[in-house]
N, C-alpha and C. Protein backbone atom coordinates (compact mmCIF):
# COMPACT_ATOMS: atom_id res chain seq x y z
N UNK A 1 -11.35 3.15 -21.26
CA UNK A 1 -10.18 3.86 -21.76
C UNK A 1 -9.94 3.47 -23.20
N UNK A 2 -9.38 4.42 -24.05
CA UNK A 2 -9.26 3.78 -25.77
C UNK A 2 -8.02 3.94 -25.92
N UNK A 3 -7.56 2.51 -26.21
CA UNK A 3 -6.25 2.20 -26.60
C UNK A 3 -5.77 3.61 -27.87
N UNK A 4 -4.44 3.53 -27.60
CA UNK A 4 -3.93 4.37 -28.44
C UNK A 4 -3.67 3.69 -30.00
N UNK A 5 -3.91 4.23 -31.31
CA UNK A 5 -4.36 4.08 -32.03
C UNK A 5 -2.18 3.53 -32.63
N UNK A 6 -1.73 4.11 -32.28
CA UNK A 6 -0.29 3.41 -32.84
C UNK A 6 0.56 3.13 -31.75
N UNK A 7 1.70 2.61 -31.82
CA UNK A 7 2.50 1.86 -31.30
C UNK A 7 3.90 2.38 -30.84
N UNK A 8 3.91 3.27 -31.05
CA UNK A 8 5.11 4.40 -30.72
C UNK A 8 5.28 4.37 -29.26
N UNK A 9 6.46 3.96 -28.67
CA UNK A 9 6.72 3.92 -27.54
C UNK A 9 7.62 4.46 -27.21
N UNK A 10 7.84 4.90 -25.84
CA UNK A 10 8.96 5.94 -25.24
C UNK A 10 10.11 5.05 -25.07
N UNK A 11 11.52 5.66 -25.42
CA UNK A 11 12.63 4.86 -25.12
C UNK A 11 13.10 4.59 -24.23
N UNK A 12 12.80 5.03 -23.04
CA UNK A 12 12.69 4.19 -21.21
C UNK A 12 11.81 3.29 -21.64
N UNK A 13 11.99 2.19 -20.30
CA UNK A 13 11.04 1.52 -19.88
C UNK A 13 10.20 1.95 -18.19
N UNK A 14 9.12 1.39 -18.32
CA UNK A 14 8.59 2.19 -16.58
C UNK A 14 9.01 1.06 -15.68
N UNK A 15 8.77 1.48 -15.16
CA UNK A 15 9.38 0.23 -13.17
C UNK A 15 8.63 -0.64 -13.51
N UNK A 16 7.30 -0.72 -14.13
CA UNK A 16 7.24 -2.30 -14.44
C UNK A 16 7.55 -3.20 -15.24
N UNK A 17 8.37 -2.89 -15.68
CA UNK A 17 9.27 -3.83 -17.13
C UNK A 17 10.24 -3.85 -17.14
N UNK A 18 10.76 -4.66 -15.85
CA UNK A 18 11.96 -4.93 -15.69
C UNK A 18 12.30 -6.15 -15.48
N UNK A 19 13.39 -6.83 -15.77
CA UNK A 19 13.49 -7.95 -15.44
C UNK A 19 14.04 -8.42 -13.69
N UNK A 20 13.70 -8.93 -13.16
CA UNK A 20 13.81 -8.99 -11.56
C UNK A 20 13.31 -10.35 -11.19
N UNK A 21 13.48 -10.78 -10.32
CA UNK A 21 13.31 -11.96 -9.62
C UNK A 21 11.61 -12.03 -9.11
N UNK A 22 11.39 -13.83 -9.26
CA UNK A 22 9.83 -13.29 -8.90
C UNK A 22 9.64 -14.01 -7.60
N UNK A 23 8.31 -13.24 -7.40
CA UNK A 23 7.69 -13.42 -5.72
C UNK A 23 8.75 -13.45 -4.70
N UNK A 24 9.42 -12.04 -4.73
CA UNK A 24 10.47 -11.77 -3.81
C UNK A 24 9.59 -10.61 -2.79
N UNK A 25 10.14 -11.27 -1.63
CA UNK A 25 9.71 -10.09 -0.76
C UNK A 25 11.08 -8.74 -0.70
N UNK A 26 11.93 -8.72 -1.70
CA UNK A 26 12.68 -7.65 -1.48
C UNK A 26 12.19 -6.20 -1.85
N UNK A 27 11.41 -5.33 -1.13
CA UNK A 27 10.50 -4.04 -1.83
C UNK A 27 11.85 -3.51 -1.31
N UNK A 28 13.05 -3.54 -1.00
CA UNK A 28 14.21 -2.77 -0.98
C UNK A 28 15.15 -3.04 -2.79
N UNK A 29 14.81 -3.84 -3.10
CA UNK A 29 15.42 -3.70 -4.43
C UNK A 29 15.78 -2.79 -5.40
N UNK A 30 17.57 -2.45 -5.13
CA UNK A 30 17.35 -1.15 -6.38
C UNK A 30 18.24 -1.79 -7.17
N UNK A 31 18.23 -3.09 -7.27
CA UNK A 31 19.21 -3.31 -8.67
C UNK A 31 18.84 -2.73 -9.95
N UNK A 32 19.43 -2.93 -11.15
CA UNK A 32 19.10 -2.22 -12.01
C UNK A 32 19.39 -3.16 -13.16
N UNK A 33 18.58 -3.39 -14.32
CA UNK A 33 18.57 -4.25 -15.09
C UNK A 33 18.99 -3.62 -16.54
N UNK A 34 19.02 -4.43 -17.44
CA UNK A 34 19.50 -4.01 -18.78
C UNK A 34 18.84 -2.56 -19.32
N UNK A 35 18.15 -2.36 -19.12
CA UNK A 35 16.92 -1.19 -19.79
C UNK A 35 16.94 -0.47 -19.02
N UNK A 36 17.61 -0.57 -17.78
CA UNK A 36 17.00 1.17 -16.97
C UNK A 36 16.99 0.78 -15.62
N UNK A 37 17.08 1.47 -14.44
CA UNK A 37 17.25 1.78 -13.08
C UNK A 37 16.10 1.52 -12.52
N UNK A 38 16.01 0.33 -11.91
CA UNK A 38 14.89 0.35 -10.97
C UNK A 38 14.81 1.67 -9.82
N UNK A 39 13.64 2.31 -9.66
CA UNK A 39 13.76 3.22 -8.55
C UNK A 39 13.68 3.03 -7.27
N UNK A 40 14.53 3.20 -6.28
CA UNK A 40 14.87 3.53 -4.64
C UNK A 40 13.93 4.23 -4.49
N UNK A 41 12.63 2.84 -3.96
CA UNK A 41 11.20 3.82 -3.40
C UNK A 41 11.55 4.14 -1.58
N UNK A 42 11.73 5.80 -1.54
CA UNK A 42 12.31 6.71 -0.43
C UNK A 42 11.34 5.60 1.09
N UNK A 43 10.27 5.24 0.55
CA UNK A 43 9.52 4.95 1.83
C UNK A 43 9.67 3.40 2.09
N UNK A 44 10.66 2.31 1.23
CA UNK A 44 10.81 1.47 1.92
C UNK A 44 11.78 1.33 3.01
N UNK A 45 11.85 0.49 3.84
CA UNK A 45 12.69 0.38 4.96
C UNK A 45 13.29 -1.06 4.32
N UNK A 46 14.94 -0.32 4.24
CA UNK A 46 16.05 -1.83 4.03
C UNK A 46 16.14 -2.36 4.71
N UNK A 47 16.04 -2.27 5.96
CA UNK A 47 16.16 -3.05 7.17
C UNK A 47 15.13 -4.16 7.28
N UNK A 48 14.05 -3.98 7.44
CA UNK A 48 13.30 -4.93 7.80
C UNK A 48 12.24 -5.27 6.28
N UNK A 49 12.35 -4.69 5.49
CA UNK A 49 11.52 -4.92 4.37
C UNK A 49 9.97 -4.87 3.94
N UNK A 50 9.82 -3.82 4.71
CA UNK A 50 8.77 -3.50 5.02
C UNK A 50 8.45 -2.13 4.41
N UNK A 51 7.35 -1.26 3.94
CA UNK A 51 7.17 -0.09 2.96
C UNK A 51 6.18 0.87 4.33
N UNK A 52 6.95 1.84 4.86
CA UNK A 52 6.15 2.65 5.49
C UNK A 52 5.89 2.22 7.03
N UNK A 53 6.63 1.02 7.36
CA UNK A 53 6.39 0.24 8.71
C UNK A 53 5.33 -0.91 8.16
N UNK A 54 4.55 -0.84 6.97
CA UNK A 54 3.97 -1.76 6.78
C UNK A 54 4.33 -2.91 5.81
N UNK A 55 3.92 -4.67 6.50
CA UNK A 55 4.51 -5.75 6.04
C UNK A 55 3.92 -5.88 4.81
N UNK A 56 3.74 -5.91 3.71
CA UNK A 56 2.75 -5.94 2.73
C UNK A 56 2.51 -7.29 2.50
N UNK A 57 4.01 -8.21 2.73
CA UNK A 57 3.58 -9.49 1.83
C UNK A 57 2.70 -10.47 3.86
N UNK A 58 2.90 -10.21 4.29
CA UNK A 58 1.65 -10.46 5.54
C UNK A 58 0.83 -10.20 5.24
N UNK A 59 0.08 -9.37 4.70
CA UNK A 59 -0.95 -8.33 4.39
C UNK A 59 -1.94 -9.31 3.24
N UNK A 60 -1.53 -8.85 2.03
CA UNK A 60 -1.45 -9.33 1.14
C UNK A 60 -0.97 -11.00 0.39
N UNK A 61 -2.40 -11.35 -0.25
CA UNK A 61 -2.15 -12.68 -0.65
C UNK A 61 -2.83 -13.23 -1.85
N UNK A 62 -2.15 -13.49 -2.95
CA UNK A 62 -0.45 -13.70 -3.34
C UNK A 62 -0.26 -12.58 -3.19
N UNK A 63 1.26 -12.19 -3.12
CA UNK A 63 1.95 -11.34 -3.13
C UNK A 63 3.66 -11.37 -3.95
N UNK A 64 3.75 -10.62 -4.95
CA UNK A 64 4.66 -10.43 -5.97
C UNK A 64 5.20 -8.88 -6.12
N UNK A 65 6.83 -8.99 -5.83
CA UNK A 65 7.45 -7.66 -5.67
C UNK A 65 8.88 -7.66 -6.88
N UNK A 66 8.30 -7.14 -7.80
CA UNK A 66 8.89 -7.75 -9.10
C UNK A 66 10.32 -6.46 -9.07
N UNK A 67 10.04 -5.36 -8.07
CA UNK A 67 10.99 -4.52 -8.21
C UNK A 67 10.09 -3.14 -6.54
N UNK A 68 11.32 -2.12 -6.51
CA UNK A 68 10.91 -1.46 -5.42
C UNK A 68 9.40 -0.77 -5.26
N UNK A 69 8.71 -0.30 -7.35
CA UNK A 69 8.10 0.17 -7.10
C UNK A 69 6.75 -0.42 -7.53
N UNK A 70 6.47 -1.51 -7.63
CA UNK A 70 5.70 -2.52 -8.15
C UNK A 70 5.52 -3.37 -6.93
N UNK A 71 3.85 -3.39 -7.28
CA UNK A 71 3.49 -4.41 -6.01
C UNK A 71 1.95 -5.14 -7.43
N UNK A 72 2.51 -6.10 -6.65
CA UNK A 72 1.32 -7.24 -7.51
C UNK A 72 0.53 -7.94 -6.44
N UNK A 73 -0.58 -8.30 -6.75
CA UNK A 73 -1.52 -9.03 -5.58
C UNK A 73 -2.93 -9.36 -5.98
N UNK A 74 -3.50 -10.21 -5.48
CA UNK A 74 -4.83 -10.84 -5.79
C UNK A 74 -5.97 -9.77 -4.97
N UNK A 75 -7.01 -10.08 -5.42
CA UNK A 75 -8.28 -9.44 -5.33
C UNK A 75 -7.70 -8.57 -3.49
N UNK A 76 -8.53 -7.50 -3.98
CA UNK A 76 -8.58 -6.12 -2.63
C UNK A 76 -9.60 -5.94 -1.63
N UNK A 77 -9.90 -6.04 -0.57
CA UNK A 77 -10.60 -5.27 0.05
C UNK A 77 -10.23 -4.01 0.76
N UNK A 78 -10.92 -3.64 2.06
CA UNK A 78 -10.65 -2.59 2.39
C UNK A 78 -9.97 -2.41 3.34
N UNK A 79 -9.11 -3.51 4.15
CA UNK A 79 -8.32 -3.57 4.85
C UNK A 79 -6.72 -3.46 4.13
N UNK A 80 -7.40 -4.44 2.73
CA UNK A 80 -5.88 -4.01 2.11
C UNK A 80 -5.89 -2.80 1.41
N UNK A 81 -6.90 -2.21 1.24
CA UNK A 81 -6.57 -0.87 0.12
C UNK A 81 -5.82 -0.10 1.54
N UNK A 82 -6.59 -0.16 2.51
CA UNK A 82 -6.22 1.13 3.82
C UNK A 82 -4.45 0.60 3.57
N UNK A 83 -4.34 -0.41 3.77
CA UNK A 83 -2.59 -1.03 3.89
C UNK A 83 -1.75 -0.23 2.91
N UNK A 84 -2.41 -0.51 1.60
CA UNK A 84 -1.61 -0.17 0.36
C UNK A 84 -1.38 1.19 0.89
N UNK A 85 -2.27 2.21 0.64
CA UNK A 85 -2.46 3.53 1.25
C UNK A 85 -1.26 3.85 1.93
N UNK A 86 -1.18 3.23 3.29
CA UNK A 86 -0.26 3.72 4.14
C UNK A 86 1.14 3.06 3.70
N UNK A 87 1.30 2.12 2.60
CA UNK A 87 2.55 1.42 2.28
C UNK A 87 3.13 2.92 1.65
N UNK A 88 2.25 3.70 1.02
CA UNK A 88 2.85 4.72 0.13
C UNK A 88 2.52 4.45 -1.54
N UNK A 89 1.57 3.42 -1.45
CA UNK A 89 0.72 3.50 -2.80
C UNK A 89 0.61 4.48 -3.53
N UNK A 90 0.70 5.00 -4.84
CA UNK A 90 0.29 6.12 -5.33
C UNK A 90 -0.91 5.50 -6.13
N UNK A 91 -1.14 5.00 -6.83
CA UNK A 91 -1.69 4.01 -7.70
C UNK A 91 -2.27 2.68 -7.75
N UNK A 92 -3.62 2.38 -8.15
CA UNK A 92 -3.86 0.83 -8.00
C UNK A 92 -4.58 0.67 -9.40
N UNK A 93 -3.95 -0.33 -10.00
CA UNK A 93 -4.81 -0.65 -10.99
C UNK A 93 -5.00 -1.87 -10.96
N UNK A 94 -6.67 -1.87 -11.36
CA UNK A 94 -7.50 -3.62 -10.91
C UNK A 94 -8.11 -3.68 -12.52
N UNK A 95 -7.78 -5.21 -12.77
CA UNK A 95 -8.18 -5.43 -13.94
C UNK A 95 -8.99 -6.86 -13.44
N UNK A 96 -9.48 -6.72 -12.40
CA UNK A 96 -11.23 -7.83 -12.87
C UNK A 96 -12.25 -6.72 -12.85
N UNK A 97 -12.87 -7.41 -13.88
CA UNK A 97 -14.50 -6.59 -13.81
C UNK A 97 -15.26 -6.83 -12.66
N UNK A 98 -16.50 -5.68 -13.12
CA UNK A 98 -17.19 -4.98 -11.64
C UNK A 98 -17.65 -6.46 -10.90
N UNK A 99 -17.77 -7.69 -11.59
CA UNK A 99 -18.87 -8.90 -11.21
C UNK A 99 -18.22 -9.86 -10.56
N UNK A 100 -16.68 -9.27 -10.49
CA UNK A 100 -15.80 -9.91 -9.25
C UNK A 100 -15.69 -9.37 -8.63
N UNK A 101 -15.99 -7.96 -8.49
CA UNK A 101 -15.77 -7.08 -7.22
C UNK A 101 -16.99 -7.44 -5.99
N UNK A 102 -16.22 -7.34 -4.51
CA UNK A 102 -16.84 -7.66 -3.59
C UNK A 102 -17.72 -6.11 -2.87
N UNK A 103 -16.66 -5.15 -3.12
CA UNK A 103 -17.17 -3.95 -2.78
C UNK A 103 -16.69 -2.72 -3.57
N UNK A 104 -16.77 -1.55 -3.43
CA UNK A 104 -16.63 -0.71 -4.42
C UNK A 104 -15.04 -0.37 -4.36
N UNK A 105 -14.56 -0.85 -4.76
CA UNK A 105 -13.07 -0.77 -4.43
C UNK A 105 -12.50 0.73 -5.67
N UNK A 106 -13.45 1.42 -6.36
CA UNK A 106 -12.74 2.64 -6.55
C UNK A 106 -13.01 3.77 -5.79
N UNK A 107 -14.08 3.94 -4.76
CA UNK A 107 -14.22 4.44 -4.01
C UNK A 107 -13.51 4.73 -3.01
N UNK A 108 -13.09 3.39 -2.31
CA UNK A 108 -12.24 3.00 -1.36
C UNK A 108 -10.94 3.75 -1.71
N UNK A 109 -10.46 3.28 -2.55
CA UNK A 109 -8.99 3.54 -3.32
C UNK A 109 -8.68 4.97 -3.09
N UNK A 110 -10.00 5.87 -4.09
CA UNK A 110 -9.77 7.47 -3.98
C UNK A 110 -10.11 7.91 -2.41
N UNK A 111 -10.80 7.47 -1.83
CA UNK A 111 -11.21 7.79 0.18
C UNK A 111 -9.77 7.49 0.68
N UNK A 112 -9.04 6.57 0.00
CA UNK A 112 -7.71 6.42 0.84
C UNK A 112 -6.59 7.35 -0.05
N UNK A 113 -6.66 8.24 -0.63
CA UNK A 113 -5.84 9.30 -1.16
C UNK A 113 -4.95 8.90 -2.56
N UNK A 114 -5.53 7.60 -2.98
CA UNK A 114 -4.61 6.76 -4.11
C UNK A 114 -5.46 7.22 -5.25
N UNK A 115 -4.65 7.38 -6.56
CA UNK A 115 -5.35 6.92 -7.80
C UNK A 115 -5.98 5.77 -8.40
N UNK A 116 -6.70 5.98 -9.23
CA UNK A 116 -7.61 4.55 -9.24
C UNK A 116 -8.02 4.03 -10.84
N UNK A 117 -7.31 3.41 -11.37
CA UNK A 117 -7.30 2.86 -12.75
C UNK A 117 -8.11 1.63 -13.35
N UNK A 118 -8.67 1.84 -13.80
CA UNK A 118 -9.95 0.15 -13.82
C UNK A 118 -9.70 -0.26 -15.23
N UNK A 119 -9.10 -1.37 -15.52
CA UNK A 119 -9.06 -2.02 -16.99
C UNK A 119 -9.63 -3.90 -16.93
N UNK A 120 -10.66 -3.97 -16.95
CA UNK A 120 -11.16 -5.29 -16.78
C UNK A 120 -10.76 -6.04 -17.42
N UNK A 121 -10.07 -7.18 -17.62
CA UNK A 121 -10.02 -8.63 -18.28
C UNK A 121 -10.24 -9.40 -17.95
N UNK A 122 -11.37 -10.06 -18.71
CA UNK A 122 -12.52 -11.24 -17.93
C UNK A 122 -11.88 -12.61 -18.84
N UNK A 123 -10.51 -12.93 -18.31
CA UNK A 123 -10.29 -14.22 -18.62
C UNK A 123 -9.20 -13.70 -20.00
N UNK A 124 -8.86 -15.37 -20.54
CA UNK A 124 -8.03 -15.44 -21.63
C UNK A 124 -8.83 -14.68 -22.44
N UNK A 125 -9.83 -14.84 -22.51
CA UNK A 125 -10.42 -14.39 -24.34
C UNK A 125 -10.11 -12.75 -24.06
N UNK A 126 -9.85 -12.16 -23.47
CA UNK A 126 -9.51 -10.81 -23.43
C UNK A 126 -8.78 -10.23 -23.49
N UNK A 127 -7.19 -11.08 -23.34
CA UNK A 127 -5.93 -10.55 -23.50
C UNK A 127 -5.31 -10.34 -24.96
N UNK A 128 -5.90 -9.41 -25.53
CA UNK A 128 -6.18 -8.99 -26.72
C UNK A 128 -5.42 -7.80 -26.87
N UNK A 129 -4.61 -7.23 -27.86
CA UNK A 129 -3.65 -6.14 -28.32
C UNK A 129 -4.23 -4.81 -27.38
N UNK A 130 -5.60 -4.91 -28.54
CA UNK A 130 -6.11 -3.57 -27.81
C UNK A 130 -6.17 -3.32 -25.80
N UNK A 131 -6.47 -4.48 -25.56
CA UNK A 131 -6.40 -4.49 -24.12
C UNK A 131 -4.67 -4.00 -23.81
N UNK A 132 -3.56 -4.28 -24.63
CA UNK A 132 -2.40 -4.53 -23.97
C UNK A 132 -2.12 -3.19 -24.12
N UNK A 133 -2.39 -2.41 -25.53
CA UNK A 133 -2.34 -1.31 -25.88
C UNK A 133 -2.57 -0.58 -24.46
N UNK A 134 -4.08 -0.41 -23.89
CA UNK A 134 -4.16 0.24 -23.14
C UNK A 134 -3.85 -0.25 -21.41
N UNK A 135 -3.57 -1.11 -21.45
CA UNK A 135 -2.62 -1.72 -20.08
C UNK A 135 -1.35 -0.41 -20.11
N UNK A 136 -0.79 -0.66 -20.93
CA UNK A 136 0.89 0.03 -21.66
C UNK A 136 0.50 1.28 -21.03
N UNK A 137 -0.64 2.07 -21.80
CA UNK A 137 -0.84 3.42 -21.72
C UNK A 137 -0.81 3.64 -20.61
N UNK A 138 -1.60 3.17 -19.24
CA UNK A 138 -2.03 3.38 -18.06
C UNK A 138 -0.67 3.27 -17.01
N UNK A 139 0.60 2.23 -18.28
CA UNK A 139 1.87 2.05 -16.82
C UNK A 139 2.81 3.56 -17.35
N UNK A 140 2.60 3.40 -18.57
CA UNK A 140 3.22 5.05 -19.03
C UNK A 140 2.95 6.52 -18.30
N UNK A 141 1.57 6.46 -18.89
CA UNK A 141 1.29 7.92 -17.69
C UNK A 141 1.42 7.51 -16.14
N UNK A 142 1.46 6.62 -15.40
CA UNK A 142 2.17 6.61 -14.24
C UNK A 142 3.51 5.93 -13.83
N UNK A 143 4.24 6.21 -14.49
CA UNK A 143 5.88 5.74 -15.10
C UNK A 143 6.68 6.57 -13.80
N UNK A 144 7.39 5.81 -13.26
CA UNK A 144 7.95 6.13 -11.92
C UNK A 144 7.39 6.51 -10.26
N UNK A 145 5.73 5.69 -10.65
CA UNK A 145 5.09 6.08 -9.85
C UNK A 145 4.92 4.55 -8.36
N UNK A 146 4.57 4.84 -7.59
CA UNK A 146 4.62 3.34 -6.61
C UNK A 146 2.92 3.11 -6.76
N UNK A 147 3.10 1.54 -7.71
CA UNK A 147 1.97 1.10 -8.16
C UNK A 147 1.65 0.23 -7.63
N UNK A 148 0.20 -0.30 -7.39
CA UNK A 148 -0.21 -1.58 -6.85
C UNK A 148 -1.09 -2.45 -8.07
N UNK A 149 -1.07 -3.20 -8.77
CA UNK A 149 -1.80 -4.16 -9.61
C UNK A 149 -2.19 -5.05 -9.39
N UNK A 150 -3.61 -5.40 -9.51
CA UNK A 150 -4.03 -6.41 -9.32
C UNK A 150 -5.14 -6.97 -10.08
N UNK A 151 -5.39 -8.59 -10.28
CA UNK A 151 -6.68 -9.21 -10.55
C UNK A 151 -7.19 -10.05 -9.24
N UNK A 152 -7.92 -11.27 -9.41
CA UNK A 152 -8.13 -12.08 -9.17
C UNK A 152 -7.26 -12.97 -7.72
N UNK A 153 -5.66 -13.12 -8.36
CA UNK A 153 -4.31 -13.69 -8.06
C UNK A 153 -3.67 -13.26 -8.61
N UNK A 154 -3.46 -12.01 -9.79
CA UNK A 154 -2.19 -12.07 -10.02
C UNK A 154 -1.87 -12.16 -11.29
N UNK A 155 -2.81 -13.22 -11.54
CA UNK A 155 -2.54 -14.13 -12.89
C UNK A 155 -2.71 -13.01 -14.20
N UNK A 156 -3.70 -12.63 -14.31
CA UNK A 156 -4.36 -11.69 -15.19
C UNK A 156 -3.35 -10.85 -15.86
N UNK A 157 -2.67 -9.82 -14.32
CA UNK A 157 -1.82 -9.11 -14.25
C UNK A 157 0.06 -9.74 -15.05
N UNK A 158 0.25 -11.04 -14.58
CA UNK A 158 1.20 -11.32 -14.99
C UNK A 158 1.55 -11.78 -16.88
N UNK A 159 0.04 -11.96 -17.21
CA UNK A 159 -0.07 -11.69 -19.03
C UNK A 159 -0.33 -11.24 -19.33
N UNK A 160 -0.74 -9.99 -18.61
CA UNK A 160 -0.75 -8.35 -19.21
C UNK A 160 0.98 -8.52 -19.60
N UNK A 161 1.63 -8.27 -18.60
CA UNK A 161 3.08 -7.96 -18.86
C UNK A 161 3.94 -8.47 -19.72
N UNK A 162 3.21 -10.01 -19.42
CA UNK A 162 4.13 -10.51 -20.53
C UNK A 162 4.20 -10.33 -22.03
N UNK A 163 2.42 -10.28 -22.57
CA UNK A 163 2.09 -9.69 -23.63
C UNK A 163 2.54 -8.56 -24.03
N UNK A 164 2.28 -7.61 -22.64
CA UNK A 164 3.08 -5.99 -23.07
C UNK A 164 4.76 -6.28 -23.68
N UNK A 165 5.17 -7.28 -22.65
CA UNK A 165 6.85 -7.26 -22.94
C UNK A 165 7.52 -7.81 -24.54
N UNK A 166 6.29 -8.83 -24.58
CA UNK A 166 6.45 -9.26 -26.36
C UNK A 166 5.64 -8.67 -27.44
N UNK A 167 4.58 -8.19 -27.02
CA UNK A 167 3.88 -7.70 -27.96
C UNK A 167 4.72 -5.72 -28.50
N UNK A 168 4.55 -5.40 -27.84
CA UNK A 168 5.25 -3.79 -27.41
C UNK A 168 6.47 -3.44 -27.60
N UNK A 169 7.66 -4.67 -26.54
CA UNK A 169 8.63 -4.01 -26.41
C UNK A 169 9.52 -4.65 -26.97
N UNK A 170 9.13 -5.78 -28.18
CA UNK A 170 9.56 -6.59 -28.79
C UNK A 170 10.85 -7.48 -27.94
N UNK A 171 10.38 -7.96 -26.90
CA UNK A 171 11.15 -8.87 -26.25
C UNK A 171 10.98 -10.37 -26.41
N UNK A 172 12.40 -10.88 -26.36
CA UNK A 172 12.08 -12.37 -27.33
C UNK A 172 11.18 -12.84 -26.05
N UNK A 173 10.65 -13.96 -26.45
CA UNK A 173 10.08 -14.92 -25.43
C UNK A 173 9.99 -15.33 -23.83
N UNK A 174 11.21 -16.21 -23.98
CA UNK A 174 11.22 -16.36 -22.97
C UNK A 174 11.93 -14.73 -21.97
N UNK A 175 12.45 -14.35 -22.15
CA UNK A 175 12.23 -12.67 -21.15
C UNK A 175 10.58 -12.37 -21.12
N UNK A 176 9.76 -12.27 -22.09
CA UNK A 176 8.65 -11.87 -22.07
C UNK A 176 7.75 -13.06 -20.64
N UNK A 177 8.01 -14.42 -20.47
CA UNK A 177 7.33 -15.22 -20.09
C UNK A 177 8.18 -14.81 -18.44
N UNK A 178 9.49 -14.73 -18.40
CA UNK A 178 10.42 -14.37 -17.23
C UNK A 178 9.56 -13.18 -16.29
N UNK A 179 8.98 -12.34 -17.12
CA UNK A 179 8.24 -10.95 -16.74
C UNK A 179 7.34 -11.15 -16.07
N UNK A 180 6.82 -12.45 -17.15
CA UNK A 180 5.28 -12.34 -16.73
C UNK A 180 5.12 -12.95 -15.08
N UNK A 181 6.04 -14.27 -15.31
CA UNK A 181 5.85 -14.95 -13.66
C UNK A 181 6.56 -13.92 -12.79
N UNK A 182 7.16 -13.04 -13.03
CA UNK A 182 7.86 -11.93 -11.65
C UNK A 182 6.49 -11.48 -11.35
N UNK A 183 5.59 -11.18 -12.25
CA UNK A 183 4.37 -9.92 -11.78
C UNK A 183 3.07 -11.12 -11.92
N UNK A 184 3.43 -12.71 -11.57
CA UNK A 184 2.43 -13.64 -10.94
C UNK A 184 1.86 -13.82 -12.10
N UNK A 185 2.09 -14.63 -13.42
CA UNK A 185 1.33 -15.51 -14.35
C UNK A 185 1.98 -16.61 -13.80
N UNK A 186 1.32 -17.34 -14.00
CA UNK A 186 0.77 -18.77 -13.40
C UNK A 186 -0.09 -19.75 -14.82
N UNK A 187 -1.33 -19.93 -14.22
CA UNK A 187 -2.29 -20.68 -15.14
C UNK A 187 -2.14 -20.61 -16.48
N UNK A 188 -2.09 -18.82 -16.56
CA UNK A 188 -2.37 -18.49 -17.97
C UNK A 188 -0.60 -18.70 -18.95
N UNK A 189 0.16 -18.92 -18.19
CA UNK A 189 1.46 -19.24 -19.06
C UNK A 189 1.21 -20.03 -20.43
N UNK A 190 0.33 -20.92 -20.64
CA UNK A 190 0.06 -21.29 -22.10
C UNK A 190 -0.27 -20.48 -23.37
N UNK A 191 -1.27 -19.80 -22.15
CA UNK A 191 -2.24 -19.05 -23.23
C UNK A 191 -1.29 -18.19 -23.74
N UNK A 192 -0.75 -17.60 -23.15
CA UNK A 192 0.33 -16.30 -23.21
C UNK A 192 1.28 -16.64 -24.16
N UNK A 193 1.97 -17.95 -23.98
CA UNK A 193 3.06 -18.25 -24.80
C UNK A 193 2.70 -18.35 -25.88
N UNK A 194 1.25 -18.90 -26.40
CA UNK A 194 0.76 -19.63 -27.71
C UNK A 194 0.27 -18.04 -28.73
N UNK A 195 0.07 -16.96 -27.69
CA UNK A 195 -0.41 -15.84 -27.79
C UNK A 195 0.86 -14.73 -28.33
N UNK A 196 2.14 -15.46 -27.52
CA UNK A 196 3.19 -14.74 -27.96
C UNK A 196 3.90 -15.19 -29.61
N UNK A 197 3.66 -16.58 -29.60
CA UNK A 197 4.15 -16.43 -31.00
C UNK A 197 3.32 -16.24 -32.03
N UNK A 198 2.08 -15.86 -32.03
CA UNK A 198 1.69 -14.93 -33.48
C UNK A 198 2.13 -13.33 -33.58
N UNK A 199 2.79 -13.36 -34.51
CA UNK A 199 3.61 -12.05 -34.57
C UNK A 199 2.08 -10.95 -34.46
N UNK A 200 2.73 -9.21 -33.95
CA UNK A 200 1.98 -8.68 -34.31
C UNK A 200 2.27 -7.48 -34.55
């Protein structure tokens, strides 16, 4: 995918850039944060917390529910893509490359009726503008959509966001680092922070 060449961003934010509590199993969450309305995804159940009758964070491991329509999680197979699927997935985007993949998991993805987004980042040395650039692009055109993201654990995924949140949406710091652990940075919290203060 080729990053977009400027920086012009829409004045919403999408369901994943919100500020929210992390590694909550609440997929009923419709609070609503400074920037905009988390969305009341129709297919979770408030009652038991569960998306479609299905438990996701059983399912799924790690598991990070940063808001109703955001689901974060470590590496996929095909028991969990079928899960996601029936959670009411619209979307999965996997950012390890093909040489972590165990099986063809874009195949899988589109056989189970989901969209299927592939942006690889093979480690720190990759979390690079242009990468964030087109991270951004991929949560934009599916902006109000029920997404599933994933790397490895998580991790990958959670300095995408954070980068997106400081690099992009010019959010001071620590909100940007707040982001990142809701959507599972972990390890890479150094890199990210040391990454966040060179202006750009």
């Amino acid at each position: 995918m080729t990053a977009q060449s400027t920086m012009t961003l829409p004045d919403h934010e999408t369901n994943t850039d919100q500020s929210v509590a992390t590694n909550t199993l609440a997929a009923n969450d419709t609070s609503s944060s400074k920037e905009g309305n988390v969305s009341n995804a129709s297919d979770v159940d408030t009652d038991t917390n569960t998306d479609n009758g299905v438990d996701l964070a059983v399912i799924l491991e790690p598991y990070f529910r940063p808001d109703a329509n955001t689901i974060v999680c470590g590496a996929l197979d095909d028991e969990k893509v079928s899960a996601l699927a029936q959670a009411g997935v619209e979307i999965v985007i996997n950012l390890q490359p093909d040489d972590e993949l165990g099986f063809d998991e874009s195949a899988a993805v589109l056989c189970a009726g989901m969209h299927y987004e592939h942006l690889p980042i093979n480690g720190a040395a990759e979390l690079k503008q242009l990468k964030i650039l087109a991270f951004d692009n991929i949560l934009r055109q599916h902006h109000s959509k029920k997404i599933a993201m994933h790397c490895g654990s998580g991790n990958r995924v959670g300095a995408a966001i954070a980068l997106r949140a400081g690099w992009l949406r010019g959010r001071k710091m620590d909100t940007a680092m707040e982001r990142g652990r809701s959507h599972g940075l972990t390890k890479l919290e150094q890199e990210v922070h040391n990454r966040l203060l060179v202006p750009r």
